[in-house]
C-alpha atoms as a PDB file:
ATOM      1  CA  UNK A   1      30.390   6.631  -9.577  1.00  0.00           C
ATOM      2  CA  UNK A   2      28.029   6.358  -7.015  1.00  0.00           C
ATOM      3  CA  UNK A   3      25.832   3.355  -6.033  1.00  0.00           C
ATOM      4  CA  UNK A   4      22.972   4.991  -5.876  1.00  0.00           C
ATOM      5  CA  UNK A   5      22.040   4.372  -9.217  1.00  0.00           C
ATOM      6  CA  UNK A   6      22.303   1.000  -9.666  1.00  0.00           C
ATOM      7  CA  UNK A   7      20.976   0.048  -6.696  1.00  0.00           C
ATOM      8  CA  UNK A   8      17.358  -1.271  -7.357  1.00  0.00           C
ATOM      9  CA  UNK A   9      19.121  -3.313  -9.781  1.00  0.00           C
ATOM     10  CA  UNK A  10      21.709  -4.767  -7.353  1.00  0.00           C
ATOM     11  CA  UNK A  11      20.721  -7.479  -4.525  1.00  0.00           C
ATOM     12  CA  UNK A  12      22.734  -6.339  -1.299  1.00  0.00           C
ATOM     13  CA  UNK A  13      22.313  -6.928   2.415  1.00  0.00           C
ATOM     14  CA  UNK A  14      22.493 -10.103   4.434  1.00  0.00           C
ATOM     15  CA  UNK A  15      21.605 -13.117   2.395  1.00  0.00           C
ATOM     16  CA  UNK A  16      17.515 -12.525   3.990  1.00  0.00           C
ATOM     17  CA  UNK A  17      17.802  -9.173   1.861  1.00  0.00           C
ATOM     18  CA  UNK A  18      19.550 -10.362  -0.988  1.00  0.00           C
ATOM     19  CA  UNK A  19      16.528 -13.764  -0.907  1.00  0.00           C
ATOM     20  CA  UNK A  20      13.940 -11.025  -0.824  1.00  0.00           C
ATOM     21  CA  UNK A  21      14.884  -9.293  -3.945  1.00  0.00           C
ATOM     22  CA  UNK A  22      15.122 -12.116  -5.864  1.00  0.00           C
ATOM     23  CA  UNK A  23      11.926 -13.687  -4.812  1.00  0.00           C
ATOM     24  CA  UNK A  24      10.273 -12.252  -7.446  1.00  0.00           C
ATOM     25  CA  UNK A  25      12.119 -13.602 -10.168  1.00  0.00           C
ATOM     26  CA  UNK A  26      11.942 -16.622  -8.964  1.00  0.00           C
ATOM     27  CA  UNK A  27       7.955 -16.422  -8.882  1.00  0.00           C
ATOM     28  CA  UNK A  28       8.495 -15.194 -12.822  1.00  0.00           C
ATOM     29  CA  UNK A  29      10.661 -17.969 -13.602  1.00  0.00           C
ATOM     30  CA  UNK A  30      14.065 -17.860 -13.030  1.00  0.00           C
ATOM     31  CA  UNK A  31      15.993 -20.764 -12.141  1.00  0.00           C
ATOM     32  CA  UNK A  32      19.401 -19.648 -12.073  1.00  0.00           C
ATOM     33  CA  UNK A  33      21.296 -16.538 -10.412  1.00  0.00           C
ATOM     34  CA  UNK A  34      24.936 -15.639 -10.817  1.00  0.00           C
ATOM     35  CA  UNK A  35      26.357 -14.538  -7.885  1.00  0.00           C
ATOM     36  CA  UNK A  36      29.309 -12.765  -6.729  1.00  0.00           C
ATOM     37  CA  UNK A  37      29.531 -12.354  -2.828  1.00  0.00           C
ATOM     38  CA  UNK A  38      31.065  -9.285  -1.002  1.00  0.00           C
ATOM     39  CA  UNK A  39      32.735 -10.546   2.596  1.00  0.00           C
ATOM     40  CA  UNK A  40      35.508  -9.995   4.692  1.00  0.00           C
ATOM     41  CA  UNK A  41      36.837 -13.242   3.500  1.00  0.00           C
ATOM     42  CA  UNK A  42      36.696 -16.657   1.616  1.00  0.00           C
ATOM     43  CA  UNK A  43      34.889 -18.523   3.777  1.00  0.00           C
ATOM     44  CA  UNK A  44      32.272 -15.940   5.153  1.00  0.00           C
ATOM     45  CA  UNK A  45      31.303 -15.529   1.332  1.00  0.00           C
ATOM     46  CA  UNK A  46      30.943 -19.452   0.786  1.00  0.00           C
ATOM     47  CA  UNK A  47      28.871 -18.875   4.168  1.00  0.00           C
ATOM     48  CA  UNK A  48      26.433 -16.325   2.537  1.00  0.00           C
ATOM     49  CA  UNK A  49      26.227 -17.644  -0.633  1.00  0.00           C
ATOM     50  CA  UNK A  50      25.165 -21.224   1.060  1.00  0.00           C
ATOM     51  CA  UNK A  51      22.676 -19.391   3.241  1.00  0.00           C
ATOM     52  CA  UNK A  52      20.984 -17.198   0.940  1.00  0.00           C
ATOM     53  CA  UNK A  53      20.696 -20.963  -1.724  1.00  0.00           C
ATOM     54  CA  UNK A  54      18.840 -22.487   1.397  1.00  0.00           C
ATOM     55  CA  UNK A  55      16.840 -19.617   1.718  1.00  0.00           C
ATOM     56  CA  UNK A  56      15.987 -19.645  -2.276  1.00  0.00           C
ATOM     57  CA  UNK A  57      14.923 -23.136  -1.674  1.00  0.00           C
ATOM     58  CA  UNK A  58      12.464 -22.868   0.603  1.00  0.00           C
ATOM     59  CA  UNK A  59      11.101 -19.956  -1.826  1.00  0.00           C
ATOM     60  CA  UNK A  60      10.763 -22.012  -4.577  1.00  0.00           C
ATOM     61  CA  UNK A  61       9.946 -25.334  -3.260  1.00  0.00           C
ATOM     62  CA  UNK A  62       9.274 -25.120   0.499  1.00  0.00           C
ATOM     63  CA  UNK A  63       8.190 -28.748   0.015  1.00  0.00           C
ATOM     64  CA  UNK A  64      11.832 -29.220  -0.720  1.00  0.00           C
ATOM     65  CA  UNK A  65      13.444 -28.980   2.528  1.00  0.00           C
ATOM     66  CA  UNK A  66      15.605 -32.638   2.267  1.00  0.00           C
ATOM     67  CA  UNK A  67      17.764 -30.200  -0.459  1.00  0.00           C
ATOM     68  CA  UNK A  68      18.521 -28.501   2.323  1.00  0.00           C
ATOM     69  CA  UNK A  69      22.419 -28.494   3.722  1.00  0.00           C
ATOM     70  CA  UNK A  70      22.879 -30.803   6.741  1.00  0.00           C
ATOM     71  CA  UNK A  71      24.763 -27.843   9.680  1.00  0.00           C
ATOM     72  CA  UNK A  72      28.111 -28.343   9.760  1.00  0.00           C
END
């Protein structure tokens, strides 16, 4: 089947896009997304997923920015 279909419903892109397209929910009140990365491997996918929760952060609280990961 092709993706075409399901993709205004589906966050994909680097974790910038997939922050953008859940912006809004955020402003409507969500608080909690399940995610399931697509990478090349384990740790690229923690990577992403920790990138795109910083990014989601400053979204919702931009005030917030001690919940923010120290860089490894």
């Amino acid at each position: 089947m092709p993706f075409e279909p399901f993709e205004r419903y589906s966050p994909y892109g680097t974790p910038q896009d997939v922050a953008e397209f859940l912006s809004p929910y955020i402003d409507a009140g969500c608080s909690a997304f399940n995610v399931i990365p697509c990478a090349a491997d384990d740790e690229s996918a923690i990577a992403a997923v920790d990138e795109l929760r910083q990014l989601l952060i400053d979204v919702r609280h931009p005030d917030m920015l001690s919940m923010r990961s120290e860089p490894r």
